[in-house]
PDB file of N, CA and C in Angstrom:
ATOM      1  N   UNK A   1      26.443   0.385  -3.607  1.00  0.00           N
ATOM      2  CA  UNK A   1      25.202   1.087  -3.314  1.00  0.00           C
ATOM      3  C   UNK A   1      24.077   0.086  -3.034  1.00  0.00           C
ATOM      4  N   UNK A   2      23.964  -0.940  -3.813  1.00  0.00           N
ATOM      5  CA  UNK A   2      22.963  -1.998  -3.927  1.00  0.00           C
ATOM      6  C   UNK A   2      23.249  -2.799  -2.364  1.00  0.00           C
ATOM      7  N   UNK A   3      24.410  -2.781  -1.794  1.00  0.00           N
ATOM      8  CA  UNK A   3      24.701  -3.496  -0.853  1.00  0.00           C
ATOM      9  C   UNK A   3      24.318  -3.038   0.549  1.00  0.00           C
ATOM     10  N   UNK A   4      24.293  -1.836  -0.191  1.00  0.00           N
ATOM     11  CA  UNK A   4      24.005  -0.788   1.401  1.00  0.00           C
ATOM     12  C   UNK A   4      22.690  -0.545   1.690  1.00  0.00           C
ATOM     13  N   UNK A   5      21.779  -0.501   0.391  1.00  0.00           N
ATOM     14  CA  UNK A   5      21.084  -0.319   0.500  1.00  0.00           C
ATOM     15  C   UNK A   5      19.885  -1.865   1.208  1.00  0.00           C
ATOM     16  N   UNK A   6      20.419  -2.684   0.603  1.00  0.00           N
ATOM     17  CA  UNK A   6      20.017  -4.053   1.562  1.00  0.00           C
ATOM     18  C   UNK A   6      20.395  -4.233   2.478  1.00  0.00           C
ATOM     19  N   UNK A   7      21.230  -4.138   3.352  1.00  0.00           N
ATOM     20  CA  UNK A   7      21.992  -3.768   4.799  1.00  0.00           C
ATOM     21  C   UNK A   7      20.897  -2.778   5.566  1.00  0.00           C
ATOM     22  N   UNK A   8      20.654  -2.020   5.113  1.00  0.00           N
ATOM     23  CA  UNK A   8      19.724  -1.158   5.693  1.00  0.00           C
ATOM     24  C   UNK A   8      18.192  -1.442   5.637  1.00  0.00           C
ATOM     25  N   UNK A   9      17.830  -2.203   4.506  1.00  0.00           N
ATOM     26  CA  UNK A   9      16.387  -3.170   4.647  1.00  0.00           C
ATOM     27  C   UNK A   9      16.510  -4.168   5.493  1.00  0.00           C
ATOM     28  N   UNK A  10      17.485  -4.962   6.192  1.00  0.00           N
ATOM     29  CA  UNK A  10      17.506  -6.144   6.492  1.00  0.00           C
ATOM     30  C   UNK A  10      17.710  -5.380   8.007  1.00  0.00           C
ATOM     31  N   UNK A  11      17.533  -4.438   8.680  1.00  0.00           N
ATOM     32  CA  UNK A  11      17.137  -4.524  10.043  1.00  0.00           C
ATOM     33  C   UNK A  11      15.979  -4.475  10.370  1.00  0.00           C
ATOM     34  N   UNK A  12      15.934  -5.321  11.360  1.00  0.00           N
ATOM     35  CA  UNK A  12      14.156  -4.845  11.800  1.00  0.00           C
ATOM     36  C   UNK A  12      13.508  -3.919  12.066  1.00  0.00           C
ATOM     37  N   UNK A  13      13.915  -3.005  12.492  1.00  0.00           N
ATOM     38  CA  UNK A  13      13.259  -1.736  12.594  1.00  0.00           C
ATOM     39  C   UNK A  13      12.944  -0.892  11.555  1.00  0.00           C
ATOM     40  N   UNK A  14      13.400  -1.271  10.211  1.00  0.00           N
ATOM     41  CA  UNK A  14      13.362  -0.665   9.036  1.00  0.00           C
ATOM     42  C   UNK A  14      12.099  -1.966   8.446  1.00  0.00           C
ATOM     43  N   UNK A  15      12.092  -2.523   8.684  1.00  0.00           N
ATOM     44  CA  UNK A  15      10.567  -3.239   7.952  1.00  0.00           C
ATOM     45  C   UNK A  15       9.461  -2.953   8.909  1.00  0.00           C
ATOM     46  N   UNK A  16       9.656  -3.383  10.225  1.00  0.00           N
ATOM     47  CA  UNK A  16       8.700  -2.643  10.953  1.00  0.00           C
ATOM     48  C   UNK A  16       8.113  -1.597  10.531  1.00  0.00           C
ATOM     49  N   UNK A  17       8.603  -0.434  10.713  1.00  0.00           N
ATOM     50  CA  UNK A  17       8.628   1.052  10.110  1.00  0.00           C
ATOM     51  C   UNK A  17       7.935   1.125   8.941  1.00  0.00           C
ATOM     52  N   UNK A  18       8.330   0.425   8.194  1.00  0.00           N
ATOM     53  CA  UNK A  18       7.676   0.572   6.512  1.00  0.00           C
ATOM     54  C   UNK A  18       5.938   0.123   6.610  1.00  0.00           C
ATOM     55  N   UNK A  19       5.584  -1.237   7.845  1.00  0.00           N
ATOM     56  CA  UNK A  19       4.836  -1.844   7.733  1.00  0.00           C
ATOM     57  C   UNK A  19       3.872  -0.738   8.565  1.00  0.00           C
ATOM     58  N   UNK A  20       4.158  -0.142   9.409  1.00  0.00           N
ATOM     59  CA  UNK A  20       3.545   1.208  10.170  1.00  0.00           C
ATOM     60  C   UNK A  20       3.036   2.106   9.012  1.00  0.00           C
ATOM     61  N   UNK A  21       4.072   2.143   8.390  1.00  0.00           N
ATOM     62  CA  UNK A  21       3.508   3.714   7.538  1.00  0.00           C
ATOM     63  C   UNK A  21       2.415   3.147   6.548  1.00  0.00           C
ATOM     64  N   UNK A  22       2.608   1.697   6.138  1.00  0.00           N
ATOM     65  CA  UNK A  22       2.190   1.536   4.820  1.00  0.00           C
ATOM     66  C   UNK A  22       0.553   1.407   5.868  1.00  0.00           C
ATOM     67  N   UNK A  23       0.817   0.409   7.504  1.00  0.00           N
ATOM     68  CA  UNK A  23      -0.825   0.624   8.160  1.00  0.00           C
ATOM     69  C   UNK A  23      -1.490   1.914   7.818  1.00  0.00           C
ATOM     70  N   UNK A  24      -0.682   3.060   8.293  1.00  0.00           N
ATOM     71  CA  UNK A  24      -1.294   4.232   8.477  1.00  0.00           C
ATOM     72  C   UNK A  24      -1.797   4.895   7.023  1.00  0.00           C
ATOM     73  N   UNK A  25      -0.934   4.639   6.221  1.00  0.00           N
ATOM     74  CA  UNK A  25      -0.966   4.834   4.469  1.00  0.00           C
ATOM     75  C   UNK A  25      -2.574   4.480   4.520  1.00  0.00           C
ATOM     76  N   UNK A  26      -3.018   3.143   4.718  1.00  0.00           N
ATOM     77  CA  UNK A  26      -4.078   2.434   4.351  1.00  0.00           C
ATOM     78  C   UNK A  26      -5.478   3.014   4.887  1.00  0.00           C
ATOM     79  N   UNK A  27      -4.496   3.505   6.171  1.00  0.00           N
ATOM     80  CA  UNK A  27      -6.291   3.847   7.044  1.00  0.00           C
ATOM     81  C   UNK A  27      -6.660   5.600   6.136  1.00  0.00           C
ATOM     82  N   UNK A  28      -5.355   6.315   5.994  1.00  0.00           N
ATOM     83  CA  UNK A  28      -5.888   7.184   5.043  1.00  0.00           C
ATOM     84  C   UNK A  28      -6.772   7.193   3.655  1.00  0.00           C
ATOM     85  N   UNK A  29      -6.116   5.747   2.862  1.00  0.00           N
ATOM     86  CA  UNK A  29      -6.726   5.484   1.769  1.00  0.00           C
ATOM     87  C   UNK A  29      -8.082   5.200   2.266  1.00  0.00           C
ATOM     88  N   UNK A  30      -9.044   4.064   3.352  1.00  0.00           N
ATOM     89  CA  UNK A  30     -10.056   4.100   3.935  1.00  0.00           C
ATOM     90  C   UNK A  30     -11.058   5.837   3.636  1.00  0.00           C
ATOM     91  N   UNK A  31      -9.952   7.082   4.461  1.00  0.00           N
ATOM     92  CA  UNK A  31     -10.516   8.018   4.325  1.00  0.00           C
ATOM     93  C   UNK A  31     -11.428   8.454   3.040  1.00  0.00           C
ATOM     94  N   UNK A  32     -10.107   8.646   2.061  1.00  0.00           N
ATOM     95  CA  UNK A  32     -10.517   8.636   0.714  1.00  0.00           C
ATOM     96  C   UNK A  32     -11.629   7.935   0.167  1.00  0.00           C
ATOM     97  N   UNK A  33     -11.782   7.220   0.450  1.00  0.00           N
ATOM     98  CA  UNK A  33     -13.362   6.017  -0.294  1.00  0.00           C
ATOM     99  C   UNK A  33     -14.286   6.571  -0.715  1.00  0.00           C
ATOM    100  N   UNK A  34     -14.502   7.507   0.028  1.00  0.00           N
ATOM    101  CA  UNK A  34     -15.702   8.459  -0.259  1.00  0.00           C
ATOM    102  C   UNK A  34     -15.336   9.468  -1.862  1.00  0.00           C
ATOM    103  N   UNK A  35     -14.314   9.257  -1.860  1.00  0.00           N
ATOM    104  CA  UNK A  35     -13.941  10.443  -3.133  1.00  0.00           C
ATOM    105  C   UNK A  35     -14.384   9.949  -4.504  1.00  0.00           C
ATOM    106  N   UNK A  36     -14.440   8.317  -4.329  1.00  0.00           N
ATOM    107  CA  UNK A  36     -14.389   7.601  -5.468  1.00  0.00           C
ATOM    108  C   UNK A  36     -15.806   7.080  -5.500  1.00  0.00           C
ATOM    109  N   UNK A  37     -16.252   6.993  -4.671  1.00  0.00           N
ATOM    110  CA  UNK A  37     -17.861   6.053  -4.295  1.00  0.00           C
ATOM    111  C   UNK A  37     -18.775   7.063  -5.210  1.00  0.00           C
ATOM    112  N   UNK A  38     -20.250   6.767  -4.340  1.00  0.00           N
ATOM    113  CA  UNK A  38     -21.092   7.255  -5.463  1.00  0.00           C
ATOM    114  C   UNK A  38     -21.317   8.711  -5.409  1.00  0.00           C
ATOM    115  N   UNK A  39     -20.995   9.071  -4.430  1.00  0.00           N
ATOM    116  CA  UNK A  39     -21.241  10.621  -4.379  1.00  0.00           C
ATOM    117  C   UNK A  39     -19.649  11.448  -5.228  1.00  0.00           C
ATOM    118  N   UNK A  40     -18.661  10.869  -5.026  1.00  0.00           N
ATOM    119  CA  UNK A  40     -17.381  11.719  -5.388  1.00  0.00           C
ATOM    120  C   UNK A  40     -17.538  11.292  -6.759  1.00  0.00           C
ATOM    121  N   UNK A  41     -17.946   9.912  -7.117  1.00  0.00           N
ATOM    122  CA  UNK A  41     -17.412   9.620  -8.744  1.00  0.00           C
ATOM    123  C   UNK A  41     -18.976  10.544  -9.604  1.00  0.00           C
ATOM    124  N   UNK A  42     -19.706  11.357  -9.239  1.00  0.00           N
ATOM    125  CA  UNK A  42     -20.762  11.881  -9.909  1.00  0.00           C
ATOM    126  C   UNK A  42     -20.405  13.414  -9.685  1.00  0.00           C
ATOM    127  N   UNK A  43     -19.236  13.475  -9.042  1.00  0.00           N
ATOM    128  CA  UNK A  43     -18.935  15.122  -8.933  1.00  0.00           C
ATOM    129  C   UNK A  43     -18.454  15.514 -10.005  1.00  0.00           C
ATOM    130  N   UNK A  44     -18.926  17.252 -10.410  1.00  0.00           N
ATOM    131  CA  UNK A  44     -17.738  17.375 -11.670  1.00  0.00           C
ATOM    132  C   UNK A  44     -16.443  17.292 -11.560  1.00  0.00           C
ATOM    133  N   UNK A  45     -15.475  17.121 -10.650  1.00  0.00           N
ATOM    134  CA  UNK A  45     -14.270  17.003 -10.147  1.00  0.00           C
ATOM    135  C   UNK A  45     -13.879  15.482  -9.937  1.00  0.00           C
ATOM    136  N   UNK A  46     -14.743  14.682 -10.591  1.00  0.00           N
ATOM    137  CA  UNK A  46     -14.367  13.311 -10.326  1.00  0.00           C
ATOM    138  C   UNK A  46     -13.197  12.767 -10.726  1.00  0.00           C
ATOM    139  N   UNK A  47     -12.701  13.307 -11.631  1.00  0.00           N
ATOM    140  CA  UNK A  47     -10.983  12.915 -12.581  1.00  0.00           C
ATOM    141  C   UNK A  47     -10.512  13.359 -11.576  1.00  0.00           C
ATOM    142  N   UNK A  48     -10.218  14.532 -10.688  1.00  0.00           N
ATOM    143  CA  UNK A  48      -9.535  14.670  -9.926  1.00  0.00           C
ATOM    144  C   UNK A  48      -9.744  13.577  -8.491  1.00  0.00           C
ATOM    145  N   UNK A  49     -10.997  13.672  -7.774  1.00  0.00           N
ATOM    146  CA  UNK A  49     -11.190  12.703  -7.176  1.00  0.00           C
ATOM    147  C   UNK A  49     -10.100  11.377  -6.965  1.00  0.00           C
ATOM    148  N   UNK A  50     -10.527  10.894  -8.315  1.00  0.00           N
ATOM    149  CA  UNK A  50     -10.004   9.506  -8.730  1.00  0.00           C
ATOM    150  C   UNK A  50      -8.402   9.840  -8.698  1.00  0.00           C
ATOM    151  N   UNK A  51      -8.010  10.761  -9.277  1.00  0.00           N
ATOM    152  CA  UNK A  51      -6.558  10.710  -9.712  1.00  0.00           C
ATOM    153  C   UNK A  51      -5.685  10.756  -7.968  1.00  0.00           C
ATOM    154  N   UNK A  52      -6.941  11.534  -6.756  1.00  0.00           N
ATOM    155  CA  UNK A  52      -5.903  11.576  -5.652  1.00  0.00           C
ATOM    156  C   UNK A  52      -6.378  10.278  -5.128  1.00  0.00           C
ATOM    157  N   UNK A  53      -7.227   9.393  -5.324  1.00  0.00           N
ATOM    158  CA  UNK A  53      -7.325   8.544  -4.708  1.00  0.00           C
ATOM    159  C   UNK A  53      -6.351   7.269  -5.147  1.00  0.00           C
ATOM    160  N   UNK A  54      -5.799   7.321  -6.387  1.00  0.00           N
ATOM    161  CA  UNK A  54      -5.187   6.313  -6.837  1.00  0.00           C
ATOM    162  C   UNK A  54      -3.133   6.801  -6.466  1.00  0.00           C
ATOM    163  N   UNK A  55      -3.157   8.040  -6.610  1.00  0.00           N
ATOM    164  CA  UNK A  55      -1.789   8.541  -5.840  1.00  0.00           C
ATOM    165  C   UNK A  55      -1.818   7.990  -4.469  1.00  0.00           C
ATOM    166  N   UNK A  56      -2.926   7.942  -3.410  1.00  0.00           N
ATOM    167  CA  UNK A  56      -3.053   7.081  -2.209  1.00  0.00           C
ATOM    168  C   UNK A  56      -2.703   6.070  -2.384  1.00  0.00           C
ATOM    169  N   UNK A  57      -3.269   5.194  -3.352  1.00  0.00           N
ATOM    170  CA  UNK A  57      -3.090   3.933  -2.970  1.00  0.00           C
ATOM    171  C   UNK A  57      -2.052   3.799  -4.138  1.00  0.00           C
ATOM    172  N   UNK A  58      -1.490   3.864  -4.593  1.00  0.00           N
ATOM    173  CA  UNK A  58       0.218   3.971  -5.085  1.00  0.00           C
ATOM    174  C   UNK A  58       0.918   3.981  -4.170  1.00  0.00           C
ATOM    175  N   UNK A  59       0.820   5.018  -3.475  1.00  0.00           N
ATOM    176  CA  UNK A  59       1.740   5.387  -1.997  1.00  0.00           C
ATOM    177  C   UNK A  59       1.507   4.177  -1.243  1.00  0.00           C
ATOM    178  N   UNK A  60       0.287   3.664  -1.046  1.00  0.00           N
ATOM    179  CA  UNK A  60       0.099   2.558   0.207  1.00  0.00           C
ATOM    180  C   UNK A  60       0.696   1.199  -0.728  1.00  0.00           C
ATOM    181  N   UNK A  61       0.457   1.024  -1.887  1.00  0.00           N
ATOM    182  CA  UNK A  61       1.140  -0.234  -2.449  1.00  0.00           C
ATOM    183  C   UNK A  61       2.898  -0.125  -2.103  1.00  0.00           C
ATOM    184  N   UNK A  62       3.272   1.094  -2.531  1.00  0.00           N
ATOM    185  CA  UNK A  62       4.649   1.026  -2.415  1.00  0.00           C
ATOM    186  C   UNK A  62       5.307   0.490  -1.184  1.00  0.00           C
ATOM    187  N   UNK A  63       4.556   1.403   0.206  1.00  0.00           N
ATOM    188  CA  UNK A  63       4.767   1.363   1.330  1.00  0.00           C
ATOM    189  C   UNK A  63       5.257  -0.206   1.403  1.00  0.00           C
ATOM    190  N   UNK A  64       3.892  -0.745   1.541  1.00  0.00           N
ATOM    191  CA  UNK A  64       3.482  -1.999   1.621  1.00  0.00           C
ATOM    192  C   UNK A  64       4.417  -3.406   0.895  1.00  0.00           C
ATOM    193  N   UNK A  65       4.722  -2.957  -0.049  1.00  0.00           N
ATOM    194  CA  UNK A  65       5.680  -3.525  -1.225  1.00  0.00           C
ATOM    195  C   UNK A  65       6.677  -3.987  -0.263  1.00  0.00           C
ATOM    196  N   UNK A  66       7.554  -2.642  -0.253  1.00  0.00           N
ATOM    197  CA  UNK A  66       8.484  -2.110   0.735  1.00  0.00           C
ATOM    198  C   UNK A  66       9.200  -2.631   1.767  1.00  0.00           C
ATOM    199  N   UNK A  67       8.217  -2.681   2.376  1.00  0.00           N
ATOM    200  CA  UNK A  67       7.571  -3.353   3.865  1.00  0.00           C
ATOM    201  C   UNK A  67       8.042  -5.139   3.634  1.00  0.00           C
ATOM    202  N   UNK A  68       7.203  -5.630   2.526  1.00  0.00           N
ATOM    203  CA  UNK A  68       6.949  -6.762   2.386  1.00  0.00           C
ATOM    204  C   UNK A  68       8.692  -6.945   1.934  1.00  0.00           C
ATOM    205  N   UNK A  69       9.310  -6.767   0.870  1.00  0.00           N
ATOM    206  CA  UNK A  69      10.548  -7.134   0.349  1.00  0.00           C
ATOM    207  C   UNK A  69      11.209  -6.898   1.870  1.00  0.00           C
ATOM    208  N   UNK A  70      11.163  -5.606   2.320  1.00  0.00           N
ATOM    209  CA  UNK A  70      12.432  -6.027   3.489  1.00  0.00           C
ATOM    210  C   UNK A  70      12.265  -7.103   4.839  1.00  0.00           C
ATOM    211  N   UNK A  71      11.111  -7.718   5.108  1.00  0.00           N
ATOM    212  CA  UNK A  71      11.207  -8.246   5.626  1.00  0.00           C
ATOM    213  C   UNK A  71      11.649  -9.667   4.816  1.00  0.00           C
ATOM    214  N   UNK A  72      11.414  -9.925   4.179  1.00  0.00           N
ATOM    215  CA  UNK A  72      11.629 -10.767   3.410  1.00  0.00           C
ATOM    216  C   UNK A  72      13.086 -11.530   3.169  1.00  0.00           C
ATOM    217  N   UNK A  73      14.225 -10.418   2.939  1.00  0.00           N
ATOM    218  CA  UNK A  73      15.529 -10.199   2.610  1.00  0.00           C
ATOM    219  C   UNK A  73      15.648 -10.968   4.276  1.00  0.00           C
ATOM    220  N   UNK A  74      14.921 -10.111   4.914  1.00  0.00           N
ATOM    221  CA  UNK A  74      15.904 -10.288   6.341  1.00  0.00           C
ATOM    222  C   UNK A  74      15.369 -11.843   6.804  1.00  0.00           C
ATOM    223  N   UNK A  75      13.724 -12.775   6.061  1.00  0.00           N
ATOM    224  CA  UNK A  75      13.747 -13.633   6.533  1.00  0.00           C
ATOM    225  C   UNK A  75      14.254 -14.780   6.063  1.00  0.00           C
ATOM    226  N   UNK A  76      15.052 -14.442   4.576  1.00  0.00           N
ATOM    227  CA  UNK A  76      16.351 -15.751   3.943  1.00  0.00           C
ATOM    228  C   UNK A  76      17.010 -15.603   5.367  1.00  0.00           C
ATOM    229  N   UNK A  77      17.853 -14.605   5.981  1.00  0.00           N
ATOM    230  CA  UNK A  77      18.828 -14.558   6.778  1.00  0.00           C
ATOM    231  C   UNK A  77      18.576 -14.992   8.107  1.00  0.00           C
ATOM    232  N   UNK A  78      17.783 -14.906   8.768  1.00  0.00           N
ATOM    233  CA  UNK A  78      17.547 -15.517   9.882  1.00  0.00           C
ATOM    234  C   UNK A  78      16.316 -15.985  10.090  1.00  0.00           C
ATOM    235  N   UNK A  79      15.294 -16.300   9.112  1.00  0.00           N
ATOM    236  CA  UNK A  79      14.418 -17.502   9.354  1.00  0.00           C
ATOM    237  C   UNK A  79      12.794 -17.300  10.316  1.00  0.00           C
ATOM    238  N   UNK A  80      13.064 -15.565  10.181  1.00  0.00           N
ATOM    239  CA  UNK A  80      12.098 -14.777  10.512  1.00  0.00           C
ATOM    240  C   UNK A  80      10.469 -15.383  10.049  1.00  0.00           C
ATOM    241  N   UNK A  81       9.788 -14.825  10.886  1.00  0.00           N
ATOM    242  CA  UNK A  81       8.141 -15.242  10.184  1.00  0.00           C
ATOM    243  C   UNK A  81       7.597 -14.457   8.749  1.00  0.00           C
ATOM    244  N   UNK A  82       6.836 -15.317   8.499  1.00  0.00           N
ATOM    245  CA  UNK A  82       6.112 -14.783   6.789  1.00  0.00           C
ATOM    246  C   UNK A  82       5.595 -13.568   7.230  1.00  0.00           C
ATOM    247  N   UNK A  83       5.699 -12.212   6.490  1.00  0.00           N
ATOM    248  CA  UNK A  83       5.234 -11.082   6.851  1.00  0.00           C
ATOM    249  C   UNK A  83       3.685 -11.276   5.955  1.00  0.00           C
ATOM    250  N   UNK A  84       2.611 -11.638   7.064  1.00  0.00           N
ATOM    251  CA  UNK A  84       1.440 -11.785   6.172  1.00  0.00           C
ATOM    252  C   UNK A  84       0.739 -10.608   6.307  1.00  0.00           C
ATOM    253  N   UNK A  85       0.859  -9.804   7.183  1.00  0.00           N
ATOM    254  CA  UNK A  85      -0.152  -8.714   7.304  1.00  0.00           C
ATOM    255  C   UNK A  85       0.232  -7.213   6.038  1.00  0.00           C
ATOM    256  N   UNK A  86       1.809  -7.467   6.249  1.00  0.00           N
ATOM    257  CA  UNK A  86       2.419  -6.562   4.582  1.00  0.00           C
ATOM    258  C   UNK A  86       1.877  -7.553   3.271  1.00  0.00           C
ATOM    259  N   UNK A  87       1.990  -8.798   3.682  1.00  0.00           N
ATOM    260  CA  UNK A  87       1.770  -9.441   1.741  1.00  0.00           C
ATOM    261  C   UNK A  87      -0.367  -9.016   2.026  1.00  0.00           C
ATOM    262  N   UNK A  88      -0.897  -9.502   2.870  1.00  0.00           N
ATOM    263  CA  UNK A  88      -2.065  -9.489   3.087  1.00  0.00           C
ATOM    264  C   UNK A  88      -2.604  -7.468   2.740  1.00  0.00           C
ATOM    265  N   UNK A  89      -2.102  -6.590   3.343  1.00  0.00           N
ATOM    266  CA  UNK A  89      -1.915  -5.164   2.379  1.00  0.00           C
ATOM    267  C   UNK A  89      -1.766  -4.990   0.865  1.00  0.00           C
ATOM    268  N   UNK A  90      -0.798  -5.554   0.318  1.00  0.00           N
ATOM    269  CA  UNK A  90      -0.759  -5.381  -0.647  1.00  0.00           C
ATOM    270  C   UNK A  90      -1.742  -5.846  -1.488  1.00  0.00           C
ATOM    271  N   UNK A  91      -2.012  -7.336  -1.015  1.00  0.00           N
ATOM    272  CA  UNK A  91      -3.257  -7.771  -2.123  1.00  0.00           C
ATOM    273  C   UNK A  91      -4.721  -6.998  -1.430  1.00  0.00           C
ATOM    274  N   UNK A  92      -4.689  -6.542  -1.086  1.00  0.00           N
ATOM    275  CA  UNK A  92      -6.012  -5.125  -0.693  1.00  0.00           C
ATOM    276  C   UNK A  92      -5.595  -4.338  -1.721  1.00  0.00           C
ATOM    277  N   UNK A  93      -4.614  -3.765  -1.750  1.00  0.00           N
ATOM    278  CA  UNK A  93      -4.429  -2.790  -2.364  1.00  0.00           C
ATOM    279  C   UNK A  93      -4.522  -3.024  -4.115  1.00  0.00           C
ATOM    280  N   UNK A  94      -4.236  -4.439  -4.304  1.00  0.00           N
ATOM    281  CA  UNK A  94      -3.914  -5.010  -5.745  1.00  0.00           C
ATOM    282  C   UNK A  94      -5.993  -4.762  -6.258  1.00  0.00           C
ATOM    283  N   UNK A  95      -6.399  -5.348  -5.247  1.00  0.00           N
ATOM    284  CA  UNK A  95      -7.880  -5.531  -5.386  1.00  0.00           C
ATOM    285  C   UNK A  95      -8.391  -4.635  -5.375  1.00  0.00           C
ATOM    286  N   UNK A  96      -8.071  -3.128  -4.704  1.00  0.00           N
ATOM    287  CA  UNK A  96      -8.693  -1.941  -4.783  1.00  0.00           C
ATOM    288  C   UNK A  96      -8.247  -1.510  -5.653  1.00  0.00           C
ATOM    289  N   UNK A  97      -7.351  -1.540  -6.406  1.00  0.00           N
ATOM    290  CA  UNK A  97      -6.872  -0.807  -7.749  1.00  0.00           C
ATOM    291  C   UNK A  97      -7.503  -1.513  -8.811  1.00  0.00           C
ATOM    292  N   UNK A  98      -8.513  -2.467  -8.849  1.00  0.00           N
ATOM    293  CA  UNK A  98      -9.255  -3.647 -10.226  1.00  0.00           C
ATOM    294  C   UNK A  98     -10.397  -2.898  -9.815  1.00  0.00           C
ATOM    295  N   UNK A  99     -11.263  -3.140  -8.701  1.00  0.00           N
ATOM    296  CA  UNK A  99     -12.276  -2.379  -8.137  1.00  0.00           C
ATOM    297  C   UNK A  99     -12.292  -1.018  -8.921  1.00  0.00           C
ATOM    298  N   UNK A 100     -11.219   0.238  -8.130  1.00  0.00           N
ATOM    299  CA  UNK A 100     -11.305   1.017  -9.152  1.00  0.00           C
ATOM    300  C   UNK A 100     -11.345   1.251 -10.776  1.00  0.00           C
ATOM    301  N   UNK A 101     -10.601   0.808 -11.068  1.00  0.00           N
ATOM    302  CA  UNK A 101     -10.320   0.710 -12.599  1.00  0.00           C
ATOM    303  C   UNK A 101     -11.936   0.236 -13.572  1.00  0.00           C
ATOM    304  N   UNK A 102     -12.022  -0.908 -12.982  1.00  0.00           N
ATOM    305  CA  UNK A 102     -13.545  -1.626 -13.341  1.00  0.00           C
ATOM    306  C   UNK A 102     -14.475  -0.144 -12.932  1.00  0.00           C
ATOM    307  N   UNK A 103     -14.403   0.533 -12.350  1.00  0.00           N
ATOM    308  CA  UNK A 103     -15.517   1.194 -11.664  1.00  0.00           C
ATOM    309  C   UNK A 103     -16.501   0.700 -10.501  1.00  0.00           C
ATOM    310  N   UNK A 104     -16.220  -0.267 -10.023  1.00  0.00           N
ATOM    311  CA  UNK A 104     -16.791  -1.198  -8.862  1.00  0.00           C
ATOM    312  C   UNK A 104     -16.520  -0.152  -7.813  1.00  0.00           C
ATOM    313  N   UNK A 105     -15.546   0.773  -7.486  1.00  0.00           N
ATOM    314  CA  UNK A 105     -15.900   1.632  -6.224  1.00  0.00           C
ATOM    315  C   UNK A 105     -16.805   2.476  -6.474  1.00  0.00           C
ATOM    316  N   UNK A 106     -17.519   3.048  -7.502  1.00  0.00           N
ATOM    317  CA  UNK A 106     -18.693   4.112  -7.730  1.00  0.00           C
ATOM    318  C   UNK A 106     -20.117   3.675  -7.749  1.00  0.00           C
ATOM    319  N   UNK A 107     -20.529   2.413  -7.296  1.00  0.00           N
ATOM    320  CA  UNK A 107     -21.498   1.736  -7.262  1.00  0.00           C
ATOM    321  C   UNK A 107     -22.575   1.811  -6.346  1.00  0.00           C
TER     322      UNK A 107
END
């Protein structure tokens, strides 16, 4: 299972793909900003707010993760380029989740 399942990360079109969704993931999380900023984090619904904004960016870390490991696998094997724009996502995403947490997006 473990074998197949790396066989199937290690084509390119399957990291590509991941690195698409996790883009598109991101520009949604963008959307969201507003939920958490100063107007959403003073709503009475702000726990909720927060709670869909951090399911976003869960989803976009994973994506992104994702993204990043399979290209990765596939660049031991043939010597492929550093996927910086997936590792460069994720640490957005690492930084928007401290931001949040701290409360630095409600400012």
């Amino acid at each position: 299972m473990a074998s197949e399942f790396k066989t199937i990360l290690q084509k390119p079109v399957v990291g590509t793909a991941l690195t698409v969704a996790a883009g598109i993931a991101f520009f949604f999380n963008c959307m969201l900003l507003p939920l958490v900023g100063r107007a959403g984090s003073s709503a009475p619904h702000a726990d909720k707010n927060r709670l869909a904004f951090l399911a976003a960016l869960g989803l976009t870390f994973a994506l992104a993760a994702l993204a990043t490991w399979s290209k990765m696998i596939r660049r031991a094997d043939d010597k492929s380029p550093l996927p910086y724009w997936s590792l460069g996502l994720c640490g957005i995403c690492v930084i928007l989740f401290v931001l949040l947490m701290t409360g630095r997006l409600a400012i």
